[in-house]
C-alpha atoms as a PDB file:
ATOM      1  CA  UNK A   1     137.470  68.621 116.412  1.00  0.00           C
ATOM      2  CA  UNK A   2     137.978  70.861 113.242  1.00  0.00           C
ATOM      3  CA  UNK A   3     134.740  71.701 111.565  1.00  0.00           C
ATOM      4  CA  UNK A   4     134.327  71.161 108.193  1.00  0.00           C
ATOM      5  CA  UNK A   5     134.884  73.579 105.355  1.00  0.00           C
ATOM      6  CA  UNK A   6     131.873  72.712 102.820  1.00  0.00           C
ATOM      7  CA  UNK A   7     129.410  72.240 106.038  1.00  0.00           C
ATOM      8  CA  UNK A   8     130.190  75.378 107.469  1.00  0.00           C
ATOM      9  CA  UNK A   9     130.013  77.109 103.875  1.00  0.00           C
ATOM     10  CA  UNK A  10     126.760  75.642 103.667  1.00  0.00           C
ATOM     11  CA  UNK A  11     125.544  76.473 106.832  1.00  0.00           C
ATOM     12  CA  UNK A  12     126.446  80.409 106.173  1.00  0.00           C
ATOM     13  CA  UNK A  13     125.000  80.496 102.745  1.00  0.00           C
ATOM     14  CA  UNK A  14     121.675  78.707 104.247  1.00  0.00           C
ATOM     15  CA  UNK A  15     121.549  81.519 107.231  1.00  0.00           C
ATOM     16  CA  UNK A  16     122.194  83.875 104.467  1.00  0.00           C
ATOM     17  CA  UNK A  17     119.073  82.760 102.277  1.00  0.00           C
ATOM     18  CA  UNK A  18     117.106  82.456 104.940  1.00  0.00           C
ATOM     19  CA  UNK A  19     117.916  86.147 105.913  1.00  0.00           C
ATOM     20  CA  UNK A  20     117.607  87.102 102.690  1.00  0.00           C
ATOM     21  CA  UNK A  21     114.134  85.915 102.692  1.00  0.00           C
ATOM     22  CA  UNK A  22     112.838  86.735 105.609  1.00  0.00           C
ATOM     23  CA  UNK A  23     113.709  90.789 104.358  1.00  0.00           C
ATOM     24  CA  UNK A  24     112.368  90.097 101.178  1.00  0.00           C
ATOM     25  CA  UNK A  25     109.078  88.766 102.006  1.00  0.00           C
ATOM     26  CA  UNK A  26     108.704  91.566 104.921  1.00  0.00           C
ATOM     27  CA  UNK A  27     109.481  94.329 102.600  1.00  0.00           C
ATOM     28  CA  UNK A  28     107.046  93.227  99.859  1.00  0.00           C
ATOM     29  CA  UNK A  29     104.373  92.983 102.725  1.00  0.00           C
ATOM     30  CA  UNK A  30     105.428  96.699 104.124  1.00  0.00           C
ATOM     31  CA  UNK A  31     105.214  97.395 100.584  1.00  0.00           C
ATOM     32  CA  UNK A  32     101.705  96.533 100.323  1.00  0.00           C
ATOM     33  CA  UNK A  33     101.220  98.705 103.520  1.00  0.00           C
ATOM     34  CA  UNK A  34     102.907 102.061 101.819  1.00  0.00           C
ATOM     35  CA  UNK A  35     100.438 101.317  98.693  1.00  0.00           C
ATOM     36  CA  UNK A  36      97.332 101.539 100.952  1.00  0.00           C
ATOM     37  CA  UNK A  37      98.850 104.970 102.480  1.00  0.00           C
ATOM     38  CA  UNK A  38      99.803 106.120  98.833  1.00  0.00           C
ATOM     39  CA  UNK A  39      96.158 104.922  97.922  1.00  0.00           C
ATOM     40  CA  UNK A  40      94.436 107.161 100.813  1.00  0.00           C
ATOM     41  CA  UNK A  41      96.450 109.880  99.976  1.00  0.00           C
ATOM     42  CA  UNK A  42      95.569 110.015  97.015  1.00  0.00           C
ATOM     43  CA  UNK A  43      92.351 109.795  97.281  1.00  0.00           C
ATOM     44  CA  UNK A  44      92.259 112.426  99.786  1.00  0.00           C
ATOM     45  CA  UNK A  45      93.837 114.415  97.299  1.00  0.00           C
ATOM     46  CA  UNK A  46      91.140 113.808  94.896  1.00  0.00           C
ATOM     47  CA  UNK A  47      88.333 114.510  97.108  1.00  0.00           C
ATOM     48  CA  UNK A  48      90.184 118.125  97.840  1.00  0.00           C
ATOM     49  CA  UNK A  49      90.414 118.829  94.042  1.00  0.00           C
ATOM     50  CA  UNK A  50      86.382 117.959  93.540  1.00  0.00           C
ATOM     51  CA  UNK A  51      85.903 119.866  96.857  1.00  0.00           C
ATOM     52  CA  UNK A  52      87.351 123.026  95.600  1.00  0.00           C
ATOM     53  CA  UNK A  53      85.615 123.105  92.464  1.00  0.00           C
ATOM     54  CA  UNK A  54      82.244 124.037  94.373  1.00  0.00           C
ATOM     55  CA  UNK A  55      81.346 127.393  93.116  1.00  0.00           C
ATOM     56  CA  UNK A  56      79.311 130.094  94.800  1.00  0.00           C
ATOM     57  CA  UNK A  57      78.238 133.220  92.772  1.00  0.00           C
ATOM     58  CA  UNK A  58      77.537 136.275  94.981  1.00  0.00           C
ATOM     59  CA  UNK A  59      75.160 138.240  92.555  1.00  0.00           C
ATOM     60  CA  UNK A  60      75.022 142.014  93.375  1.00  0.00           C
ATOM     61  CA  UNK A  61      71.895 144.373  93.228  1.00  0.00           C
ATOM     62  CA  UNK A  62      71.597 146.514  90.340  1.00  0.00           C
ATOM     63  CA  UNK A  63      72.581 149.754  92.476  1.00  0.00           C
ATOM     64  CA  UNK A  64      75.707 149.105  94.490  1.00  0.00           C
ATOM     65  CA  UNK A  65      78.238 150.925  94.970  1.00  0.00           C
ATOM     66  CA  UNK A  66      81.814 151.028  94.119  1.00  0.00           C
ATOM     67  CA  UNK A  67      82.541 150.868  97.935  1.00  0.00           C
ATOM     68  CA  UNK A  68      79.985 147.855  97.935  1.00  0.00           C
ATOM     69  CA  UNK A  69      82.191 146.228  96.035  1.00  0.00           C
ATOM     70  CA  UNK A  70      85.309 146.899  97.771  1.00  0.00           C
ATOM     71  CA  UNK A  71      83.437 146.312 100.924  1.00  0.00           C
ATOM     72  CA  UNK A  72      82.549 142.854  99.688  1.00  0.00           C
ATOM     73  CA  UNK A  73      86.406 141.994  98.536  1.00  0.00           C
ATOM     74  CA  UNK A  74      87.490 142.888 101.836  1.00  0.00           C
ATOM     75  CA  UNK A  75      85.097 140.300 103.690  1.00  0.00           C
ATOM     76  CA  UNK A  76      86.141 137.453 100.879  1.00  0.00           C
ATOM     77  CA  UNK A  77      89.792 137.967 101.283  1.00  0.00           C
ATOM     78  CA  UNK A  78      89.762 137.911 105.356  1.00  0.00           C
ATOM     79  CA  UNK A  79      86.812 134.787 104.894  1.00  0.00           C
ATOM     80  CA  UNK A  80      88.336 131.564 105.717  1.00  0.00           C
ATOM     81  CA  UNK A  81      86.206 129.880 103.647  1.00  0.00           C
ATOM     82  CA  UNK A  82      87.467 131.200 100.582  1.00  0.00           C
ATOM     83  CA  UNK A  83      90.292 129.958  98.457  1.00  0.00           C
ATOM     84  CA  UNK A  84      90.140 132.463  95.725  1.00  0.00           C
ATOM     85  CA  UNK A  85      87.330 134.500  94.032  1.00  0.00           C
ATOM     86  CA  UNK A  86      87.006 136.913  90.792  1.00  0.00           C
ATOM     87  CA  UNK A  87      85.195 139.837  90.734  1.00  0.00           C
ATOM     88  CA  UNK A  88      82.943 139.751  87.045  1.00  0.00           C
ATOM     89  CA  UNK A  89      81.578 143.072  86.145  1.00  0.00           C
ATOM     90  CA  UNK A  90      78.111 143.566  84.623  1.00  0.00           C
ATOM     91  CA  UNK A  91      80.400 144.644  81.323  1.00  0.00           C
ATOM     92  CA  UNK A  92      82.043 141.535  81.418  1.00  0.00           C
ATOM     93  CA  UNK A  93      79.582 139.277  82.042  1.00  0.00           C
ATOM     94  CA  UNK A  94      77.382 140.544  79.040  1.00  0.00           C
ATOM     95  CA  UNK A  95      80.969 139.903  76.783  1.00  0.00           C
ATOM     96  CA  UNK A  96      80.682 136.332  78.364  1.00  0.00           C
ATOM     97  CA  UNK A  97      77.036 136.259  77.479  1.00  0.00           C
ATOM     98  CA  UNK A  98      77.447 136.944  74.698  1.00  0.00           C
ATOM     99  CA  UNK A  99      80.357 134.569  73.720  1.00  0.00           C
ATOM    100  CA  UNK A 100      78.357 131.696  75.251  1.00  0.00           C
ATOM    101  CA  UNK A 101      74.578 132.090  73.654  1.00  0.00           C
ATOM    102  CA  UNK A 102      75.942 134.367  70.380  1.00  0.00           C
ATOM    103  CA  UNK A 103      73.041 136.841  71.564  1.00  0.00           C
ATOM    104  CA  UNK A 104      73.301 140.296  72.787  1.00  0.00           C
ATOM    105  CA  UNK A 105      70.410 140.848  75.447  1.00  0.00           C
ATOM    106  CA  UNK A 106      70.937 144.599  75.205  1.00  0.00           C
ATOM    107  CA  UNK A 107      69.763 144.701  71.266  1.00  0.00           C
ATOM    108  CA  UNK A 108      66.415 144.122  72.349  1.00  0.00           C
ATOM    109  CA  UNK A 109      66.409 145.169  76.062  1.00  0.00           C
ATOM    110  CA  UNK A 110      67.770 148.357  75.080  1.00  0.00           C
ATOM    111  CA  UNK A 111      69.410 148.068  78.670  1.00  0.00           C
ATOM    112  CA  UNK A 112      72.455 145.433  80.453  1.00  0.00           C
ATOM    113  CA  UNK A 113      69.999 143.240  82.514  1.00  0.00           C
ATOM    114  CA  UNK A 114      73.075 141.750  83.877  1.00  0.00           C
ATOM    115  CA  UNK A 115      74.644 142.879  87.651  1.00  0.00           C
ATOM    116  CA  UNK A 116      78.064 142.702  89.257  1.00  0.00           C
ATOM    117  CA  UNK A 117      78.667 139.456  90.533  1.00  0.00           C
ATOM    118  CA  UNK A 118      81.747 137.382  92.665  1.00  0.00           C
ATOM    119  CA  UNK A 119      82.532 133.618  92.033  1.00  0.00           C
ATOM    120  CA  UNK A 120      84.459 132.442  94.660  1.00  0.00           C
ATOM    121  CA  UNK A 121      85.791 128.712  95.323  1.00  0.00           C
ATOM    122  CA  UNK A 122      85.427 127.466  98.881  1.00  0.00           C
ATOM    123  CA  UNK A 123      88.062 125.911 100.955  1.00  0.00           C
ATOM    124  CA  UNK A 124      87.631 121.873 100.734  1.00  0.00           C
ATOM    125  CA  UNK A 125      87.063 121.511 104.375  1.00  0.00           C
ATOM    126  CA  UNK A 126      84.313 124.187 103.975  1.00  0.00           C
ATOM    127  CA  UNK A 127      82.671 122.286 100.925  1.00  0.00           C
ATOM    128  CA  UNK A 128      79.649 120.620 102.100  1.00  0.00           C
ATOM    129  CA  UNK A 129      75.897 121.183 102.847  1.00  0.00           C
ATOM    130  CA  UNK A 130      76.095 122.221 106.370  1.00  0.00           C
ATOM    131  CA  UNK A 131      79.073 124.694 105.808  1.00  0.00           C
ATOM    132  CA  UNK A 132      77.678 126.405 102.565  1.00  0.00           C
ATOM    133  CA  UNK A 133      74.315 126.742 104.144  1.00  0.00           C
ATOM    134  CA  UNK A 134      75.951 129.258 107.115  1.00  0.00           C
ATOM    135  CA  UNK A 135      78.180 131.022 104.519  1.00  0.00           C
ATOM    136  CA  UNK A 136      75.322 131.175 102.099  1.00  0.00           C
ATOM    137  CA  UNK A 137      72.848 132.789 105.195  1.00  0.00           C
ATOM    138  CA  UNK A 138      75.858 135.288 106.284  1.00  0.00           C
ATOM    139  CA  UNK A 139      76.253 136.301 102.274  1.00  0.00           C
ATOM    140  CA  UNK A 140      72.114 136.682 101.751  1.00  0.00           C
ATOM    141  CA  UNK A 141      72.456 139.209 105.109  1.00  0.00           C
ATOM    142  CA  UNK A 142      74.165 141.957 103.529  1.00  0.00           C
ATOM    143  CA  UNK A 143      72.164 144.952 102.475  1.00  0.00           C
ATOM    144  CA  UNK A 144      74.189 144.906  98.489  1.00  0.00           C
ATOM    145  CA  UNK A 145      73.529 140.825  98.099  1.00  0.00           C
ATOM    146  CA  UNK A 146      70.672 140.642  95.373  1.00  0.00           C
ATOM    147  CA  UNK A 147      71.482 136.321  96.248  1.00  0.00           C
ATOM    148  CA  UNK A 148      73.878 133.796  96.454  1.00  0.00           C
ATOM    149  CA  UNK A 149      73.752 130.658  93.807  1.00  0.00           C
ATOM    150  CA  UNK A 150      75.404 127.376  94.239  1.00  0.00           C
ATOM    151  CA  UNK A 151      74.545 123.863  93.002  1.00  0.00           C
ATOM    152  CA  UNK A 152      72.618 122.799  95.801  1.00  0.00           C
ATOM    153  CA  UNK A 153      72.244 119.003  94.470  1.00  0.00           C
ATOM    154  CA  UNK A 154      75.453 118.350  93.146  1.00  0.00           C
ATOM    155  CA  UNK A 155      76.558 119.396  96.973  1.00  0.00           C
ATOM    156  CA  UNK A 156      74.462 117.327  98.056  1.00  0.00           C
ATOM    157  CA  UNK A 157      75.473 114.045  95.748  1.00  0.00           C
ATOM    158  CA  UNK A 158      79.160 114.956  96.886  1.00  0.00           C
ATOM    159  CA  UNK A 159      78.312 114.689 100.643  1.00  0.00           C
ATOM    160  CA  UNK A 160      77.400 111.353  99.737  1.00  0.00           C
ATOM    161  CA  UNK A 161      79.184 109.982  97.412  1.00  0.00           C
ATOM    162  CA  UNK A 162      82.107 111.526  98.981  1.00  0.00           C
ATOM    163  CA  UNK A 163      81.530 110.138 102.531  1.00  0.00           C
ATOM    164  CA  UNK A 164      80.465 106.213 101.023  1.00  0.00           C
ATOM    165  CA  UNK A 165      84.029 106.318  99.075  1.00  0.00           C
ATOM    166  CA  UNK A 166      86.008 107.284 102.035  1.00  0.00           C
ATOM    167  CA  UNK A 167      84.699 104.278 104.201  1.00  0.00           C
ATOM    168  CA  UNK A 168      84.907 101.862 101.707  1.00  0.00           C
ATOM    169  CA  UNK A 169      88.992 102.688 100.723  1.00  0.00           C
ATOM    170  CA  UNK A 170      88.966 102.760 104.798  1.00  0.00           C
ATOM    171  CA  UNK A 171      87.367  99.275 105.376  1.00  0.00           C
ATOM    172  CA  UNK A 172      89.545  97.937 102.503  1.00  0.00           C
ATOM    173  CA  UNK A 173      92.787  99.708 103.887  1.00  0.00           C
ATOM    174  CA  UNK A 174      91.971  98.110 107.417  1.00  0.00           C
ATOM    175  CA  UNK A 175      91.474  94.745 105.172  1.00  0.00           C
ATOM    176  CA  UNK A 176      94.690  95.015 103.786  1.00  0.00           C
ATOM    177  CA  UNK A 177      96.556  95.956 107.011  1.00  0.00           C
ATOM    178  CA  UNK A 178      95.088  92.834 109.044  1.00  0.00           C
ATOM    179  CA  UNK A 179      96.086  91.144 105.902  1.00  0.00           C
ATOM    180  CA  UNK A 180      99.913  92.371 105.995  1.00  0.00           C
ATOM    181  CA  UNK A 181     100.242  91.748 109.868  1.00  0.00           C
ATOM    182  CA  UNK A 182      99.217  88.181 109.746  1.00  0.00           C
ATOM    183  CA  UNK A 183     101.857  87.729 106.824  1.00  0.00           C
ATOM    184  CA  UNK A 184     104.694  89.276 108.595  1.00  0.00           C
ATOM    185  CA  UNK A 185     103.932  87.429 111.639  1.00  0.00           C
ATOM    186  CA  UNK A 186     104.207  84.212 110.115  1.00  0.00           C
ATOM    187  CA  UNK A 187     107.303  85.061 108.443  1.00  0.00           C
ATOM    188  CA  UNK A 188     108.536  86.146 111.787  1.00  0.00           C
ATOM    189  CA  UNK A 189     107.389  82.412 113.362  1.00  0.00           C
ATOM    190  CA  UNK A 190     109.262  80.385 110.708  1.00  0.00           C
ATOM    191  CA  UNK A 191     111.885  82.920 111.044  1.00  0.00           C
ATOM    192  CA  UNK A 192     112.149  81.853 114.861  1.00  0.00           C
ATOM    193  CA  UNK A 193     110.924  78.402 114.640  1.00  0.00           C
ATOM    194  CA  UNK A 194     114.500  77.325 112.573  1.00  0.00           C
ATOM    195  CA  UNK A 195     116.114  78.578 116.172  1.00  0.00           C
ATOM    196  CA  UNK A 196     113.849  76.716 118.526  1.00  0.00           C
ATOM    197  CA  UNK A 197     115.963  73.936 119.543  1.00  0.00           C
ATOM    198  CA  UNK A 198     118.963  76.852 120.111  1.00  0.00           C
ATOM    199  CA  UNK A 199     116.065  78.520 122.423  1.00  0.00           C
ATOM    200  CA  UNK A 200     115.912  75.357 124.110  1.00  0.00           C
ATOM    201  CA  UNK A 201     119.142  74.869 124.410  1.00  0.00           C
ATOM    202  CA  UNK A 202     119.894  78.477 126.095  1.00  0.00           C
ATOM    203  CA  UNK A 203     116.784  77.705 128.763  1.00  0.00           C
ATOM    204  CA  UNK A 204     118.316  74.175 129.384  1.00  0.00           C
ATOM    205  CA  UNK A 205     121.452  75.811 130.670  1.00  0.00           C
ATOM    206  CA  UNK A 206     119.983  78.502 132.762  1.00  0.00           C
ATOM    207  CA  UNK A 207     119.518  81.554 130.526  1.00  0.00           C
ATOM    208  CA  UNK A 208     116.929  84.151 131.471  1.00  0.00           C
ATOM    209  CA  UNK A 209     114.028  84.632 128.988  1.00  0.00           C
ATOM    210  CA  UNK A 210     115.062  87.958 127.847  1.00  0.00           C
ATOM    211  CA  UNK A 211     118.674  86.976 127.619  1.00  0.00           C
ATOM    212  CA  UNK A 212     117.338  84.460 125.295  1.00  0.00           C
ATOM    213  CA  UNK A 213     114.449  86.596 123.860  1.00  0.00           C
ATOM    214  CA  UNK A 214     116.273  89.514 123.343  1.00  0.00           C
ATOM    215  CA  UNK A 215     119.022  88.534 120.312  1.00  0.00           C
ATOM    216  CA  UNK A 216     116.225  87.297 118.100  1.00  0.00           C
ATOM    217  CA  UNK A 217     114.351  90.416 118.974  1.00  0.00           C
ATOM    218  CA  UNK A 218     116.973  92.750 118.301  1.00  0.00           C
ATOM    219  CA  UNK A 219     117.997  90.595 114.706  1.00  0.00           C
ATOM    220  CA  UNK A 220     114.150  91.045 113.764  1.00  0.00           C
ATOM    221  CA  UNK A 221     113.852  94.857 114.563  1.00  0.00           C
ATOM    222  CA  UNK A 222     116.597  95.145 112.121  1.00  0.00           C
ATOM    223  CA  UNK A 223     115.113  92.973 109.223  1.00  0.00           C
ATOM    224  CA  UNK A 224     111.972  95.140 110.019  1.00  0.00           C
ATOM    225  CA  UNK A 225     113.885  98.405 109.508  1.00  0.00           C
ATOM    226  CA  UNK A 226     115.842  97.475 106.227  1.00  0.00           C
ATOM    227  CA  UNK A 227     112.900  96.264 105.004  1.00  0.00           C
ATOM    228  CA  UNK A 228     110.688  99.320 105.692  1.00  0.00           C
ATOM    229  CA  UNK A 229     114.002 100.769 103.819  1.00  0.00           C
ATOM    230  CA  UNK A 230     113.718  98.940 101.054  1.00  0.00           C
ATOM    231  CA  UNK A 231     110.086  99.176 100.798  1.00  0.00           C
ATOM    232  CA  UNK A 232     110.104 102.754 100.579  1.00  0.00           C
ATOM    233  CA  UNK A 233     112.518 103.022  98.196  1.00  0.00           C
ATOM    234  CA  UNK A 234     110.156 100.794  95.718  1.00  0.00           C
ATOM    235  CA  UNK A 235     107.349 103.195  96.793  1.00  0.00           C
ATOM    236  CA  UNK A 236     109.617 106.151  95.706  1.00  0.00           C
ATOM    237  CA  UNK A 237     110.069 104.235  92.032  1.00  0.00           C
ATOM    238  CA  UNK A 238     106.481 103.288  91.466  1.00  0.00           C
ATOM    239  CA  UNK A 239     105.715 107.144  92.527  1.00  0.00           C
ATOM    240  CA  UNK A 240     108.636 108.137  90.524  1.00  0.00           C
ATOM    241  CA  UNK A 241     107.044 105.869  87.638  1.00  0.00           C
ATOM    242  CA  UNK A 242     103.585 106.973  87.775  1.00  0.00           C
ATOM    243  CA  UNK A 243     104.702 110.505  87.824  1.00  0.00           C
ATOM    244  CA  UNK A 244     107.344 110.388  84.831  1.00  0.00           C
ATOM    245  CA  UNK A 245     105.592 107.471  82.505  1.00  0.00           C
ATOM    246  CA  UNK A 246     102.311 107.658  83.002  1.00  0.00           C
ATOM    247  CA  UNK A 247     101.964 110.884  83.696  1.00  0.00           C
ATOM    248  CA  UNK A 248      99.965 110.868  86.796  1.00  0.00           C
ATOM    249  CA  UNK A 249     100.614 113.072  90.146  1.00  0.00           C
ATOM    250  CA  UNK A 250      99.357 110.641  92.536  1.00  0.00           C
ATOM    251  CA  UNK A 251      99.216 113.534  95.855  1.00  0.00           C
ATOM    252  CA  UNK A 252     101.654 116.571  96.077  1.00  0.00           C
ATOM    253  CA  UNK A 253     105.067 115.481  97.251  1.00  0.00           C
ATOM    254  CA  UNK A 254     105.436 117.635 100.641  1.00  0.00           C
ATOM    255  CA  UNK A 255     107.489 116.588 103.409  1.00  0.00           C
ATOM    256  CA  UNK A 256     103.874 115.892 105.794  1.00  0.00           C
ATOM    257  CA  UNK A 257     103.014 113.218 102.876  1.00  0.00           C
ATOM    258  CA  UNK A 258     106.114 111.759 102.767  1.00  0.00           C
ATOM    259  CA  UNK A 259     107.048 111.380 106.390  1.00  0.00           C
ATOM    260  CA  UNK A 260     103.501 110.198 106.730  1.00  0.00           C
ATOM    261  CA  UNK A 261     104.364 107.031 104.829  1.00  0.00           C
ATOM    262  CA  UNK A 262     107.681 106.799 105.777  1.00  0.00           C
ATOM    263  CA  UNK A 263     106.318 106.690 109.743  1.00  0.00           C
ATOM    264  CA  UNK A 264     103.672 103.961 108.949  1.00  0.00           C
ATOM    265  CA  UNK A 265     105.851 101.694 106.543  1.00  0.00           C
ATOM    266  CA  UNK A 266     108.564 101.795 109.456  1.00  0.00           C
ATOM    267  CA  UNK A 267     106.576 101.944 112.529  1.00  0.00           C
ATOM    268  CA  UNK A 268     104.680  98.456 111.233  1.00  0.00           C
ATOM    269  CA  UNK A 269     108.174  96.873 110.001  1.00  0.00           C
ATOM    270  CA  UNK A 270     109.745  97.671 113.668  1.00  0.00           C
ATOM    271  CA  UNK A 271     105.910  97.205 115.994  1.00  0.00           C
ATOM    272  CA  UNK A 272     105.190  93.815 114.006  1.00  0.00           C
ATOM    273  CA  UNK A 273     108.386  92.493 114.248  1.00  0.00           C
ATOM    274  CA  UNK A 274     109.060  93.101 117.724  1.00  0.00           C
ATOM    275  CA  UNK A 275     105.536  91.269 119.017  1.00  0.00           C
ATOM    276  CA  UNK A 276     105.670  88.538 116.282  1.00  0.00           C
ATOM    277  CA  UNK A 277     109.352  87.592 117.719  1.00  0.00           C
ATOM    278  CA  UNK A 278     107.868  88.207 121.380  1.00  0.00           C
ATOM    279  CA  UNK A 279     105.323  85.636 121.124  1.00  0.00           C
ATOM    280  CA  UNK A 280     107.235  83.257 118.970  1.00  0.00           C
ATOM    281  CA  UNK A 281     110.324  82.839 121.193  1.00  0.00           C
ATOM    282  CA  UNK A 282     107.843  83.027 124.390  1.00  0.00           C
ATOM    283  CA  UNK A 283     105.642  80.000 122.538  1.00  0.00           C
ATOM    284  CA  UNK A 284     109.164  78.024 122.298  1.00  0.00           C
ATOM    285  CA  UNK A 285     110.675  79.012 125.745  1.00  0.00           C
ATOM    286  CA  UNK A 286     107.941  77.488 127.383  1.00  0.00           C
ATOM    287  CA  UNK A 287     107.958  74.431 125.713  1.00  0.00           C
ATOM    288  CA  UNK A 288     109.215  71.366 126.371  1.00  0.00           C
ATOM    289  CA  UNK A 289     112.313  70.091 124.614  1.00  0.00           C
ATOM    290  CA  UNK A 290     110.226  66.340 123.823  1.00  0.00           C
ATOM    291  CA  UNK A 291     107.309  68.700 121.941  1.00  0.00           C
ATOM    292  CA  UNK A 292     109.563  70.461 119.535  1.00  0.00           C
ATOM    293  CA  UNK A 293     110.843  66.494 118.844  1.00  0.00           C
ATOM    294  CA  UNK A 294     106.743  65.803 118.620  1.00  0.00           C
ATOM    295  CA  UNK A 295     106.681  69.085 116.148  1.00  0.00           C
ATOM    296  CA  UNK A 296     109.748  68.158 114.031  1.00  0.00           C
ATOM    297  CA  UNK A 297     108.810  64.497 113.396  1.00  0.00           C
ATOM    298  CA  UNK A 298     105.121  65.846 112.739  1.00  0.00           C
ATOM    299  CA  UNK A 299     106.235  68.244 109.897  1.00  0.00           C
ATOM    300  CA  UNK A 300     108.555  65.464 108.638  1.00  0.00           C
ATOM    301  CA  UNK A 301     105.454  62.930 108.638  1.00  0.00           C
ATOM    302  CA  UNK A 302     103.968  65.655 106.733  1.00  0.00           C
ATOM    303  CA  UNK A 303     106.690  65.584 104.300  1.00  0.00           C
ATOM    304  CA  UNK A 304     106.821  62.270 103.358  1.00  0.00           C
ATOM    305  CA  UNK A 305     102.980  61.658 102.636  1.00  0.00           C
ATOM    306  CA  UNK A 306     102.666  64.900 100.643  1.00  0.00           C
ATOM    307  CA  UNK A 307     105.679  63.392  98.752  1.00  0.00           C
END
């Protein structure tokens, strides 16, 4: 019996659609998944930028030395904590004095009440009350230190703040990931559910489960995979876009941030795919052949009355 032409056209182009689909809707949900990691990255970028704008000025007695302040450059540039520093002289800061307030303190002093001084800018991971408390109590030690001056409130507002924002993007990220699993999954099931009578079929004539479980599995994997693919390349042109239209770095593009997204886009494309195809072909395995008739006519009923 010779098959016909126009059906079997048909059937390819409808397997073809419904492949095409089932990538397209995956990838726009693994999308969604690389735009919460491009979304915490970025905001962890952020929160590195703010942290490394906290300022500490060493102020120096009156009568140190100039080994004092050697000695002191020394300690900052073996410190940890420190991501750079500058050295302001008492000459220099009485210039910047007297830029700022258009006054000279000397005309009327008759002296520079004004000492040598360091600013230095703290490491992010270093930038919060705790931390600047110990570096602040090590500093105030030495013999030369007159004090050490830092925003102590503004600190303490971005311990806060800082901590509050990082749990909210994290509850919405987790949001948004239990979100994209259930979507994938049920893409998966109608995915599989268009096979279930060939499932049946195989398990009517004495196929093990995994010989029937394992095609679909294997056919899903790779939808995962080329759509992670083509999910990343979409996050490449809206980073691409933000960078070159809008003019916004989002994070710095190092390999550790890239393969970070790459690893989760692809890692829930292949882990979501595999389990949602598990548990659909396992649902239809072990049912019986007169319930996917009781399912078919149901969804038919359906049909009709909605139409």
């Amino acid at each position: 019996m010779r098959t016909c032409p126009f059906l079997l056209t048909m059937k390819r182009r409808s397997l073809f659609n419904m492949y095409f689909t089932t990538t397209v809707s995956v990838a726009l949900v693994l999308f969604l998944v690389g735009l919460e990691c491009l979304v915490l990255l970025s905001a962890h970028e952020l929160m590195r930028q703010v942290k490394e704008n906290v300022v500490l000025s060493i102020v120096l007695k009156e009568d140190n030395t100039t080994d004092e302040v050697d000695r002191t450059k020394r300690l900052l540039n073996a410190a940890p904590y420190v991501l750079d520093y500058r050295f302001i002289s008492r000459e220099e800061a009485l210039q910047e004095h007297i830029t700022n307030l258009g006054e000279d303190p000397t005309a009327f002093l008759g002296y520079n009440p004004l000492t040598d001084a360091f600013e230095v800018r703290l490491q992010a991971k270093y930038a919060h009350s705790d931390s600047i408390a110990q570096i602040e109590k090590g500093l105030q030690a030495m013999p030369y230190v007159e004090k050490v001056i830092y925003q102590k409130d503004v600190v303490k507002v971005l311990d806060n703040n800082l901590n509050e924002i990082a749990l909210i993007l994290l509850a919405i990220a987790l949001a948004l990931l239990i979100i994209a699993l259930v979507l994938i999954s049920n893409t998966i099931q109608l995915q599989v559910y268009s096979k279930r009578f060939l499932i049946n079929t195989m398990r009517l004539v004495g196929a093990t489960p995994w010989v029937i479980k394992w095609p679909l599995i294997r056919r899903n994997i790779g939808i995962g995979i080329e759509a992670a693919i083509l999910a990343l390349l979409m996050l490449a042109a809206t980073y691409y876009y933000c960078q070159t239209r809008l003019g916004i770095t989002l994070f710095p593009l190092i390999w550790q941030n890239i393969a970070f997204i790459s690893v989760i886009v692809l890692a829930t494309g292949i882990v979501i795919t595999f389990f949602a195809s598990l548990a659909a072909t396992n649902r239809y395995i072990r049912m019986k052949t007169s319930k996917m008739y009781e399912i078919q006519s149901s969804k038919m009923q359906c049909y009709l009355d909605c139409h």
